[in-house]
C-alpha atoms as a PDB file:
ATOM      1  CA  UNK A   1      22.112-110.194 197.798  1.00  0.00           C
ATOM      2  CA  UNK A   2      20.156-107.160 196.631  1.00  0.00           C
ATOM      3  CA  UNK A   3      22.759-105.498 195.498  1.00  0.00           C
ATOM      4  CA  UNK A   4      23.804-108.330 193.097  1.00  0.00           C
ATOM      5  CA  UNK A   5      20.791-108.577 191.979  1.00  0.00           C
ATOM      6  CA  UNK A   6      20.637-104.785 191.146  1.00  0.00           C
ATOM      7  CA  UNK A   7      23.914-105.184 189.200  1.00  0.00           C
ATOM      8  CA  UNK A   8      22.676-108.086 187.538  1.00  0.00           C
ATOM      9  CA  UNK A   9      19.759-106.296 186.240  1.00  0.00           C
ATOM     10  CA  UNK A  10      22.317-103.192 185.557  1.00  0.00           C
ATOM     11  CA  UNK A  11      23.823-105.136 183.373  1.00  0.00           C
ATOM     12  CA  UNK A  12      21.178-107.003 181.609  1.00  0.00           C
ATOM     13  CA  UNK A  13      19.734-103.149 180.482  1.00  0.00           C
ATOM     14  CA  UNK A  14      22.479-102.446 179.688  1.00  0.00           C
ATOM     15  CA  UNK A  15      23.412-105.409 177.422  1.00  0.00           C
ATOM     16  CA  UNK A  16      19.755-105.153 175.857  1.00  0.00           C
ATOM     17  CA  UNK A  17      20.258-101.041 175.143  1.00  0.00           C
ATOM     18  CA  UNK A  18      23.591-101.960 173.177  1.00  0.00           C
ATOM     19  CA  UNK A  19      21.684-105.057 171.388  1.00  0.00           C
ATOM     20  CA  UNK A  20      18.945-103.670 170.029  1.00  0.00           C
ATOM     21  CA  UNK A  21      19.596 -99.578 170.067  1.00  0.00           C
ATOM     22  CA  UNK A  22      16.750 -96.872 170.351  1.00  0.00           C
ATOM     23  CA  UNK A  23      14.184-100.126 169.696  1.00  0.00           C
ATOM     24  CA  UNK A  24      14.427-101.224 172.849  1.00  0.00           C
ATOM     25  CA  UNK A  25      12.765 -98.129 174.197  1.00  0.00           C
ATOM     26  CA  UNK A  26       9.508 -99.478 172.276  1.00  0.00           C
ATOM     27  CA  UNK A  27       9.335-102.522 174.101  1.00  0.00           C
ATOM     28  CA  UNK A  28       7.404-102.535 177.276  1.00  0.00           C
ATOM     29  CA  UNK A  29       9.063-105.474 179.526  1.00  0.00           C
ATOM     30  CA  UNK A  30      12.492-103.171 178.763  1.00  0.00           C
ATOM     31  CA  UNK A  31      10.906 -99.754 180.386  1.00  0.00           C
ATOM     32  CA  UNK A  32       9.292-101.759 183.214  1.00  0.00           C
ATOM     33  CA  UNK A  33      13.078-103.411 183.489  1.00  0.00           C
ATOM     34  CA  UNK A  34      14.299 -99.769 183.594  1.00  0.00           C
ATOM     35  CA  UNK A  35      11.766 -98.529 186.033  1.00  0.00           C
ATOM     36  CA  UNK A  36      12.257-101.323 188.566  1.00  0.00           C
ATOM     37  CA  UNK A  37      16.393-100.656 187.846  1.00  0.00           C
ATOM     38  CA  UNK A  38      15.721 -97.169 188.819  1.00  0.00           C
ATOM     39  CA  UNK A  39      13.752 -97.543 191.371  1.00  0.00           C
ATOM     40  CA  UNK A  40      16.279-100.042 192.825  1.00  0.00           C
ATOM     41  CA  UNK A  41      19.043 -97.913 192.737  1.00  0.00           C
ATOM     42  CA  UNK A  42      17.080 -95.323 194.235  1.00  0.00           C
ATOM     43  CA  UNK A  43      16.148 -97.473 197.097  1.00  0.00           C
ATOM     44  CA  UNK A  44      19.812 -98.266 197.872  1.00  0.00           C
ATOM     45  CA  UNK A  45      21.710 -94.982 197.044  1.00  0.00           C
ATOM     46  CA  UNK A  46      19.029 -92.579 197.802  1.00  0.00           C
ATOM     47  CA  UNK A  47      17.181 -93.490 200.056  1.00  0.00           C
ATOM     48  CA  UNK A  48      19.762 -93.954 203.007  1.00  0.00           C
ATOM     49  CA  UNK A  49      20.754 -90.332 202.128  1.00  0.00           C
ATOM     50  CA  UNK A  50      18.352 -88.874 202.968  1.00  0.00           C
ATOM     51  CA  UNK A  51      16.478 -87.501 205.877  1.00  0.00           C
ATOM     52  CA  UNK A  52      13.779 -89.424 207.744  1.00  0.00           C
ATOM     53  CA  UNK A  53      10.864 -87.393 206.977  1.00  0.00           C
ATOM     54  CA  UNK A  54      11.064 -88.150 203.090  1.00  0.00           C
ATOM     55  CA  UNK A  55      11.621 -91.774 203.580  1.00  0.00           C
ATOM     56  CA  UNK A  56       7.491 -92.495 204.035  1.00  0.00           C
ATOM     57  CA  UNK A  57       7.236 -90.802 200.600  1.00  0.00           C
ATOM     58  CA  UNK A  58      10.048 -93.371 199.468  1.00  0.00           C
ATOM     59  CA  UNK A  59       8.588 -96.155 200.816  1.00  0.00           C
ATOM     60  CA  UNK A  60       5.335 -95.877 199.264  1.00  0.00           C
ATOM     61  CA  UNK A  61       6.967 -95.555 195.891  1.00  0.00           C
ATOM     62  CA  UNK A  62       9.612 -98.906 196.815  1.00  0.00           C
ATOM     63  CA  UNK A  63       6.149-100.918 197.300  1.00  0.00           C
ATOM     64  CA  UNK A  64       6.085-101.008 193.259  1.00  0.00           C
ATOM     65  CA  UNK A  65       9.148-103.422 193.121  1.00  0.00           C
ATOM     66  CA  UNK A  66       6.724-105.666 194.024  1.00  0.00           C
ATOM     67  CA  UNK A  67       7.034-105.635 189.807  1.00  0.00           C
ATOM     68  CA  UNK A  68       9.491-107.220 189.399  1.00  0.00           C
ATOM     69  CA  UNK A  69       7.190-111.054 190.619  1.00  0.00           C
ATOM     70  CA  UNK A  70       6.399-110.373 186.339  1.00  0.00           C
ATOM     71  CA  UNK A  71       9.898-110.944 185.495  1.00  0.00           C
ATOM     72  CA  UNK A  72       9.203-114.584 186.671  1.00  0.00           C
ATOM     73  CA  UNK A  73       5.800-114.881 185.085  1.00  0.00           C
ATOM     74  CA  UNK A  74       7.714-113.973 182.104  1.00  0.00           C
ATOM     75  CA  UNK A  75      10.481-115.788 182.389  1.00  0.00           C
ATOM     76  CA  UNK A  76       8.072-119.247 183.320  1.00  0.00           C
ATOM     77  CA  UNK A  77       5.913-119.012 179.990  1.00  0.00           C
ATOM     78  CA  UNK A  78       8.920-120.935 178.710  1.00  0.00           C
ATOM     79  CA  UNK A  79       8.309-123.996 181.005  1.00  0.00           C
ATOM     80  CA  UNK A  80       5.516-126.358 179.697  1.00  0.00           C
ATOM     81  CA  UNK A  81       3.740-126.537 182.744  1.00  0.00           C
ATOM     82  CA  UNK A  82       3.540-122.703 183.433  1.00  0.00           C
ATOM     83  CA  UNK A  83       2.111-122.192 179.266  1.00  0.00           C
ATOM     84  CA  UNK A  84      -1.359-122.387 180.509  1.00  0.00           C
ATOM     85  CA  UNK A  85      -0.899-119.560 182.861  1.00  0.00           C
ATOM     86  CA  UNK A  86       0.892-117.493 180.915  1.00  0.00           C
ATOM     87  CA  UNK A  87      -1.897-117.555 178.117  1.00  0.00           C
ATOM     88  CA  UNK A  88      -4.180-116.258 181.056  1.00  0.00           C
ATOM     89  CA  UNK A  89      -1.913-113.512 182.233  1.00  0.00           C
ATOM     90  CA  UNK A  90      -1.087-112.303 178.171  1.00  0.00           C
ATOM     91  CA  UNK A  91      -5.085-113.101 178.029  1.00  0.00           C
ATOM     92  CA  UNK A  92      -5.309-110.448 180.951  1.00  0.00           C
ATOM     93  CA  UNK A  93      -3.107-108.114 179.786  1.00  0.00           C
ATOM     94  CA  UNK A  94      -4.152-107.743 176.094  1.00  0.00           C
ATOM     95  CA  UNK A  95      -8.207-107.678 177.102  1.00  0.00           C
ATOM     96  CA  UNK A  96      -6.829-104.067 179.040  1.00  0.00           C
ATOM     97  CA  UNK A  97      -8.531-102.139 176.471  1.00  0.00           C
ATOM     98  CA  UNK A  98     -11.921-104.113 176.731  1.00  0.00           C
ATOM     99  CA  UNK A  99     -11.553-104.128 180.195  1.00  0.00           C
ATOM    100  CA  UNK A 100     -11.168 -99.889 180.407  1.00  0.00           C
ATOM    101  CA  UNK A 101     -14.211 -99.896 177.801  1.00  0.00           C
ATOM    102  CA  UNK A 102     -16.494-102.268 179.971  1.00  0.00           C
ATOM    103  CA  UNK A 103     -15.864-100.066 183.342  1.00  0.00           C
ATOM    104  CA  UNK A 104     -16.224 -96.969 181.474  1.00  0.00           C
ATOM    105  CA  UNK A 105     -20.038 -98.398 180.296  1.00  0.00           C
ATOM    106  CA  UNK A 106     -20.794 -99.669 183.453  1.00  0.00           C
ATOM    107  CA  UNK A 107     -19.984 -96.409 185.364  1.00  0.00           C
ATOM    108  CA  UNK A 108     -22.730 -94.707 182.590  1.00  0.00           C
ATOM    109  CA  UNK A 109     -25.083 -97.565 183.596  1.00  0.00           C
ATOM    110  CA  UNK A 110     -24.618 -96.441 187.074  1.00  0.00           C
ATOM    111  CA  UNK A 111     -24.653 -92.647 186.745  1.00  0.00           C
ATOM    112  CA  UNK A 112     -28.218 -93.434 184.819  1.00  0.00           C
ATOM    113  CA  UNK A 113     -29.303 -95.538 187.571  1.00  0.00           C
ATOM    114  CA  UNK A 114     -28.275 -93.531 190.291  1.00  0.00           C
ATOM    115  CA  UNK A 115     -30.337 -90.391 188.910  1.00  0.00           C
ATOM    116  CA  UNK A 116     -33.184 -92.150 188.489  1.00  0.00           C
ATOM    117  CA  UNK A 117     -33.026 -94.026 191.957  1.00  0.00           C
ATOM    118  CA  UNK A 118     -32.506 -90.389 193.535  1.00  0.00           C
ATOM    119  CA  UNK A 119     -35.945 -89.737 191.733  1.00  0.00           C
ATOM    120  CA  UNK A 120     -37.487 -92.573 192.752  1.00  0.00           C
ATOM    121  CA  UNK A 121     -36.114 -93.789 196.264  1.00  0.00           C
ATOM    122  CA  UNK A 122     -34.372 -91.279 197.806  1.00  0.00           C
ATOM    123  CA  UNK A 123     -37.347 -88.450 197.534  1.00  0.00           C
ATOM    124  CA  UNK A 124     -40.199 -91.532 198.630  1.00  0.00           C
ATOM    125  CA  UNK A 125     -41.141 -89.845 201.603  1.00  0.00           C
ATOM    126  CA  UNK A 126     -43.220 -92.782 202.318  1.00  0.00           C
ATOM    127  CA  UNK A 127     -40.599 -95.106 202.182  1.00  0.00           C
ATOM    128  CA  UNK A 128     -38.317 -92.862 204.000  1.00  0.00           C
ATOM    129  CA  UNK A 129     -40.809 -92.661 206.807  1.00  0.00           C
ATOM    130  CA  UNK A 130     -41.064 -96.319 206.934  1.00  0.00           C
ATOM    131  CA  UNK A 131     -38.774 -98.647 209.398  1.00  0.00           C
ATOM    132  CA  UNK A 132     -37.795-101.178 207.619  1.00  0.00           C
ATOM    133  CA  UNK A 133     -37.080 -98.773 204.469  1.00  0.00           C
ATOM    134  CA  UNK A 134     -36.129 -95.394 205.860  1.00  0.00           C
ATOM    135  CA  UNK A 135     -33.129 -96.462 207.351  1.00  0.00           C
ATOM    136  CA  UNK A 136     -32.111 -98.000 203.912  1.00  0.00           C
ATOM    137  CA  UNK A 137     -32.644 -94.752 202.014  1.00  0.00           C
ATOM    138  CA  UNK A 138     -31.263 -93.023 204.462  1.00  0.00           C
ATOM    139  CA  UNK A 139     -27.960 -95.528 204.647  1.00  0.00           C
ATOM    140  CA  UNK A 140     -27.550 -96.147 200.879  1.00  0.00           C
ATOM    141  CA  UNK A 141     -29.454 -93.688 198.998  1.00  0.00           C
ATOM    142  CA  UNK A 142     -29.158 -90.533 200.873  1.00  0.00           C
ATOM    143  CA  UNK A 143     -27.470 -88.421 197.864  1.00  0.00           C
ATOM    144  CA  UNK A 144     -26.067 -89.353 194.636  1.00  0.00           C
ATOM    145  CA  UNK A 145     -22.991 -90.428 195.726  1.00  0.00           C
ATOM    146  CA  UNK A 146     -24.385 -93.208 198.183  1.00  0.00           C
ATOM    147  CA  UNK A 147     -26.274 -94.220 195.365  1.00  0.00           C
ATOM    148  CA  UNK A 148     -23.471 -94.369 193.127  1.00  0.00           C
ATOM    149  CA  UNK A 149     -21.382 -97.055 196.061  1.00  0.00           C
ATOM    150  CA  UNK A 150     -24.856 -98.985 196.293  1.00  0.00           C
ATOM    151  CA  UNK A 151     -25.406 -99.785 192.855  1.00  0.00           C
ATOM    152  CA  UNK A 152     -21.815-100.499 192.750  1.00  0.00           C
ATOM    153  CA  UNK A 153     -22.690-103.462 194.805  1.00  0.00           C
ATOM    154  CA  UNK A 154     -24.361-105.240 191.714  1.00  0.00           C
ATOM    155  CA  UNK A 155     -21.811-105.492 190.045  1.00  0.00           C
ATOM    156  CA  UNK A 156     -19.953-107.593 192.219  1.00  0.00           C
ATOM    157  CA  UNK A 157     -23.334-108.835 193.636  1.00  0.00           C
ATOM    158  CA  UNK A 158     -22.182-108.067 197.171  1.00  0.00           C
ATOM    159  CA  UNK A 159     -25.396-108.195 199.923  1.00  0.00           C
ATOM    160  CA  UNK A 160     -27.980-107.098 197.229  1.00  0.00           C
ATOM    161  CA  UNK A 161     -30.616-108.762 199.422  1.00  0.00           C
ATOM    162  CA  UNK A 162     -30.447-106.427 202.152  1.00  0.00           C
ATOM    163  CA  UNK A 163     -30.767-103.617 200.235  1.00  0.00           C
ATOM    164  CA  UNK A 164     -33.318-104.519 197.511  1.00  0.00           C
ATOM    165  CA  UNK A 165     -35.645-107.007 199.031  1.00  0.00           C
ATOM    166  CA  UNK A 166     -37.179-104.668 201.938  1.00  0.00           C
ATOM    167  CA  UNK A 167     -37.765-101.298 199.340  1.00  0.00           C
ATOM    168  CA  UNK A 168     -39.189-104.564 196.700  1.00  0.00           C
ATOM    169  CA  UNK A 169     -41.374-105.495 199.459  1.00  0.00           C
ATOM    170  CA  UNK A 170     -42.939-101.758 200.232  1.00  0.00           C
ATOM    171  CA  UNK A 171     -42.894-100.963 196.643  1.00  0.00           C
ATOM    172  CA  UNK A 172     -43.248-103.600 194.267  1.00  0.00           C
ATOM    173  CA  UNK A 173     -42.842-101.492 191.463  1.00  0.00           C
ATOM    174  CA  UNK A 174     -39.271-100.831 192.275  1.00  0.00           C
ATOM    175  CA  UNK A 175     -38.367-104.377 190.968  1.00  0.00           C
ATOM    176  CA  UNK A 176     -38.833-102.540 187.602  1.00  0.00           C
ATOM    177  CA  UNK A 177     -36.113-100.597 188.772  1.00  0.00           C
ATOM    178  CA  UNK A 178     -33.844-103.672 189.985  1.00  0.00           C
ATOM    179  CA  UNK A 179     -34.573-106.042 187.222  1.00  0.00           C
ATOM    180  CA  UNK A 180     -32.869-104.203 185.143  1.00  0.00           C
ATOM    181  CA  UNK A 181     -29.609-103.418 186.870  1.00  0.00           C
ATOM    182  CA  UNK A 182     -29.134-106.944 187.304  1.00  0.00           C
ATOM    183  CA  UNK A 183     -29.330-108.485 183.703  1.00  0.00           C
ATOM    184  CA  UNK A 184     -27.603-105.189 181.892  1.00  0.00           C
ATOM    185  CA  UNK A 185     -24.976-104.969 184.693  1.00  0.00           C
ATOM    186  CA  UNK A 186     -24.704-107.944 187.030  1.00  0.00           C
ATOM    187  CA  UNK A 187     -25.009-110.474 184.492  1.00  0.00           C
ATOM    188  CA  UNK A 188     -24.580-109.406 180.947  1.00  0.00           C
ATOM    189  CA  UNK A 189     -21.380-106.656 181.353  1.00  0.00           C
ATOM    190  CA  UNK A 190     -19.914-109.077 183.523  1.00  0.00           C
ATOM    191  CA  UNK A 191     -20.176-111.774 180.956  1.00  0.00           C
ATOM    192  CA  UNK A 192     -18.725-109.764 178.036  1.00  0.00           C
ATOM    193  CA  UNK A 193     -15.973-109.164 179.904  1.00  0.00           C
ATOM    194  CA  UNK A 194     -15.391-112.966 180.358  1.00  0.00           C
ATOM    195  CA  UNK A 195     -15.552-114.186 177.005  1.00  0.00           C
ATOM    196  CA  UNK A 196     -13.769-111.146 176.121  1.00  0.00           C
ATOM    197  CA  UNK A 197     -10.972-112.309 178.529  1.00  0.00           C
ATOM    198  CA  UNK A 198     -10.693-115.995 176.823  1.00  0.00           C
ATOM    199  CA  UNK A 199     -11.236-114.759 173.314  1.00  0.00           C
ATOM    200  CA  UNK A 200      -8.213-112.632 173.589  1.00  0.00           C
ATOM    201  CA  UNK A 201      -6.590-115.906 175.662  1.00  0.00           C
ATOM    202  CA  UNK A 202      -7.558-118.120 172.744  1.00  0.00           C
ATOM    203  CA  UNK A 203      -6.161-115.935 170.093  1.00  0.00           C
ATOM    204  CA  UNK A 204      -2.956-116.219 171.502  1.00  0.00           C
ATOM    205  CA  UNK A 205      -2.794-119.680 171.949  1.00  0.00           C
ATOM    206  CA  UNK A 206      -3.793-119.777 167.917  1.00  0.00           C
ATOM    207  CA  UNK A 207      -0.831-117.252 167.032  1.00  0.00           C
ATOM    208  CA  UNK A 208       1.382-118.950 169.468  1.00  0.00           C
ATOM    209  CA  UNK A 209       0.207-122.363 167.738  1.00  0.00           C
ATOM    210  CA  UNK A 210       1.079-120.312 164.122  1.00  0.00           C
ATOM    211  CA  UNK A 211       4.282-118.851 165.503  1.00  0.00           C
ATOM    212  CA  UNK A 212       5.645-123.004 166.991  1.00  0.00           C
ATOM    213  CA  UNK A 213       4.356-124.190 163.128  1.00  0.00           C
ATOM    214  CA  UNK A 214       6.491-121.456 161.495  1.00  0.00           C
ATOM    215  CA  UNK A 215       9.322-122.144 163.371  1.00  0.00           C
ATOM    216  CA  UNK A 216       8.921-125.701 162.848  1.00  0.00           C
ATOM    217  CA  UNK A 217       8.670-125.361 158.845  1.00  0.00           C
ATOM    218  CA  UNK A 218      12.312-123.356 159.016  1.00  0.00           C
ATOM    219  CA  UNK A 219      13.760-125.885 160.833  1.00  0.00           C
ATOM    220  CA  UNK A 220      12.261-128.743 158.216  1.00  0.00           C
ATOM    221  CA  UNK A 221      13.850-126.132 155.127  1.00  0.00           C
ATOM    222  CA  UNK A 222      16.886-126.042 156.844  1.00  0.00           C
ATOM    223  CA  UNK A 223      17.151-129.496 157.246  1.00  0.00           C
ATOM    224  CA  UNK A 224      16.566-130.708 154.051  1.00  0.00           C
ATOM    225  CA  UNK A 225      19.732-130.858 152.670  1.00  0.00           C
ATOM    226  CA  UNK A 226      20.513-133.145 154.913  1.00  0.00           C
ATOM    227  CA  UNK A 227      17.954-135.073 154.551  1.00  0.00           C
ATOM    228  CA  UNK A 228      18.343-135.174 150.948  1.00  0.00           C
ATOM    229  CA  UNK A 229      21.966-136.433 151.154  1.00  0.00           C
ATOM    230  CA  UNK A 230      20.812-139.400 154.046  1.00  0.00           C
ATOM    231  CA  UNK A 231      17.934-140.696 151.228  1.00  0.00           C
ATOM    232  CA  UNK A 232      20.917-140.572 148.784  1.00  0.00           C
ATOM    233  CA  UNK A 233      23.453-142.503 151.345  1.00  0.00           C
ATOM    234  CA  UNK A 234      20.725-145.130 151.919  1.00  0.00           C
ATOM    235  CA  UNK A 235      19.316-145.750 148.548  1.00  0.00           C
ATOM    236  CA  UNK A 236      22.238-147.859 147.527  1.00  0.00           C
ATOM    237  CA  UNK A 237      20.798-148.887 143.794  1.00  0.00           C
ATOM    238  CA  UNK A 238      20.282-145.108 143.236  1.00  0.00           C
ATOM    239  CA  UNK A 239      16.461-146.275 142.315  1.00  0.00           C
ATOM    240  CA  UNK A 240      15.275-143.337 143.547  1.00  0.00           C
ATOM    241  CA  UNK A 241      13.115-145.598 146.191  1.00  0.00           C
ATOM    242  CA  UNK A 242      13.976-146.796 149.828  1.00  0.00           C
ATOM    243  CA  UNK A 243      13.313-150.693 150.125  1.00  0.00           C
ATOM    244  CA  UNK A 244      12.920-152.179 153.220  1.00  0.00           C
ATOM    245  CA  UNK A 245      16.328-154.107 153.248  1.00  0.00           C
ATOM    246  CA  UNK A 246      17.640-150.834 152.834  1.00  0.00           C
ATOM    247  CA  UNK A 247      16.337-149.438 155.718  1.00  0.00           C
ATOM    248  CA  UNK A 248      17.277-152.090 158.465  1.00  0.00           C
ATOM    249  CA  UNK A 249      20.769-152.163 157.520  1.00  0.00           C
ATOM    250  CA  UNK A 250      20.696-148.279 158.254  1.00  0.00           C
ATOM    251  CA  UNK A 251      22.455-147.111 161.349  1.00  0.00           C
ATOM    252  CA  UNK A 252      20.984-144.621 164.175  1.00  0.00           C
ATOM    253  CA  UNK A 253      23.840-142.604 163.666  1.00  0.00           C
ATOM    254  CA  UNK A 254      23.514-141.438 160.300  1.00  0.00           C
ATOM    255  CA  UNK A 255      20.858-138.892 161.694  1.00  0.00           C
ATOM    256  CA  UNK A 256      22.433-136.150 162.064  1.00  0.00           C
ATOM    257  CA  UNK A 257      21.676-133.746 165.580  1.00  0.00           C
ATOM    258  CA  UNK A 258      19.866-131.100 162.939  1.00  0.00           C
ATOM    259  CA  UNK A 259      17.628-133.364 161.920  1.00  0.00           C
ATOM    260  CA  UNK A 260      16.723-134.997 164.986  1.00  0.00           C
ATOM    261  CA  UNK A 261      16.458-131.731 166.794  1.00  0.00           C
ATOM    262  CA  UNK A 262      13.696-130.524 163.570  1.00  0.00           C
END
C-alpha cells in the first residue's frame, strides 16, 4: 500500500512541476511534498540496501514522514467543519516569526535574570548554609546554567512554589527579585504571544472572508448575462418592470445551473 501511495505522490509532483514550471519551487507545501517523496523513496529503495549499521541513522531521519499528517490538515481546510481548525493551524504557522521574536526576548530576560540571581542567590552564603535554602541553591542555582533551567520554569510556571517560596521566606527581599520575573515573563510575554497567535488567526479569517466575497462578485459578473436575458424572458410587456403576475407564471426551470450555483 506504501508503495502506491509513493507513486501516487510521484506522480502528483510530477504533474504539479509540469503545471506550474520553476514556480512551483517557490511554494512551500510543493518542497515539503518533495521532501516527504524523497524521503519515501529513500526509505524503500535505500534503505533495504544497505547495511545494518546505517539503518539507525535512517530511521531517525524516516521519523519525519510523520509530515506528511499536514497533507490532511491541508487537504481538510476545505471541509466546513475542519475551517475552524485550519484558521488555528495557518494562525500557528504565520505567528512563526512572532513566535522566534518572543523566545529570543525571553531567553535575554533570562540571561539578565540568571546573572543577577548568581549575584544574589547563588553567592548568599547564608542562605546556602541554611536547610531549607542551601539545598535549593545548591539544586537550582549552583552555576549559571542551573539558573538558566530554573528560571525557565516560569515561563511555563512549572513547581515555582518549591523553589521561590522557601529563599522568599529567608529573604524577603528576594520577592523583588521574583515579582518581576513573573509579570515580564510568566504573564505578560506569554500573553503577547497569545493575542499575537489569534490576531494573525483573525486576519486570515478577514482575507479568507475578502477572498469568498471576491470570488462571489465574479461569479455574480459572470452571471449577469444571464440574468439579464431571464428579466427580459419574464417581463412579457417589455415595461422594463417585473409584476407579480409575471412572476408566478414563471417556471423553476428557467434558472439556469450558473445562476443558481452564483
Amino acid at each position: 500500500i506504501e508503495r502506491i501511495f509513493l507513486m501516487i505522490y510521484c506522480v502528483e509532483a510530477a504533474l504539479r512541476l509540469v503545471a506550474h514550471g520553476r514556480a512551483a519551487f517557490r511554494d512551500g507545501w510543493f518542497l515539503m511534498d518533495v521532501a516527504l517523496v524523497t524521503i519515501g523513496l529513500l526509505a524503500l529503495l535505500v534503505a533495504p540496501n544497505i547495511g545494518a549499521a546505517s539503518m539507525e541513522g535512517v530511521e531517525k531521519l524516516l521519523i519525519v514522514r510523520g509530515l506528511r499528517l499536514l497533507r490532511l490538515v491541508r487537504a481538510l481546510r476545505m471541509v466546513n467543519h475542519f475551517k475552524i481548525m485550519w484558521r488555528l493551524v495557518y494562525g500557528l504557522l504565520t505567528a512563526a516569526e512572532t513566535i522566534l521574536a518572543t523566545s529570543a526576548l525571553i531567553l535575554v530576560f533570562m540571561f539578565v535574570f540568571s546573572c543577577v540571581a548568581v549575584e544574589v542567590i547563588s553567592k548568599d552564603q547564608r542562605l546556602a548554609g541554611l536547610e531549607d535554602t542551601g539545598f535549593i541553591i545548591s539544586e537550582y542555582f549552583g552555576n549559571l546554567g542551573k539558573t538558566v533551567m530554573t528560571l525557565m520554569q516560569f515561563v511555563t510556571m512549572d513547581s515555582l512554589a518549591t523553589i521561590y517560596f522557601p529563599l522568599i521566606v529567608e529573604e524577603p527581599l528576594l520577592l523583588c527579585f521574583f515579582l518581576p520575573i513573573l509579570i515580564f515573563v510568566s504573564i505578560g510575554l506569554m500573553n503577547l504571544v497569545t493575542a499575537a497567535l489569534v490576531e494573525n488567526a483573525m486576519e486570515h479569517a478577514a482575507q479568507q472572508a475578502e477572498d469568498e466575497k471576491v470570488v462571489l462578485k465574479k461569479k455574480v459578473r459572470g452571471a449577469m448575462p444571464s440574468l439579464l436575458k431571464i428579466f427580459h424572458t419574464i417581463d412579457k410587456d417589455n415595461s422594463g418592470m417585473i409584476t407579480r403576475d409575471e412572476l408566478q407564471n414563471v417556471p423553476m426551470d428557467i434558472l439556469p445551473p450558473k445562476v443558481l450555483a452564483a
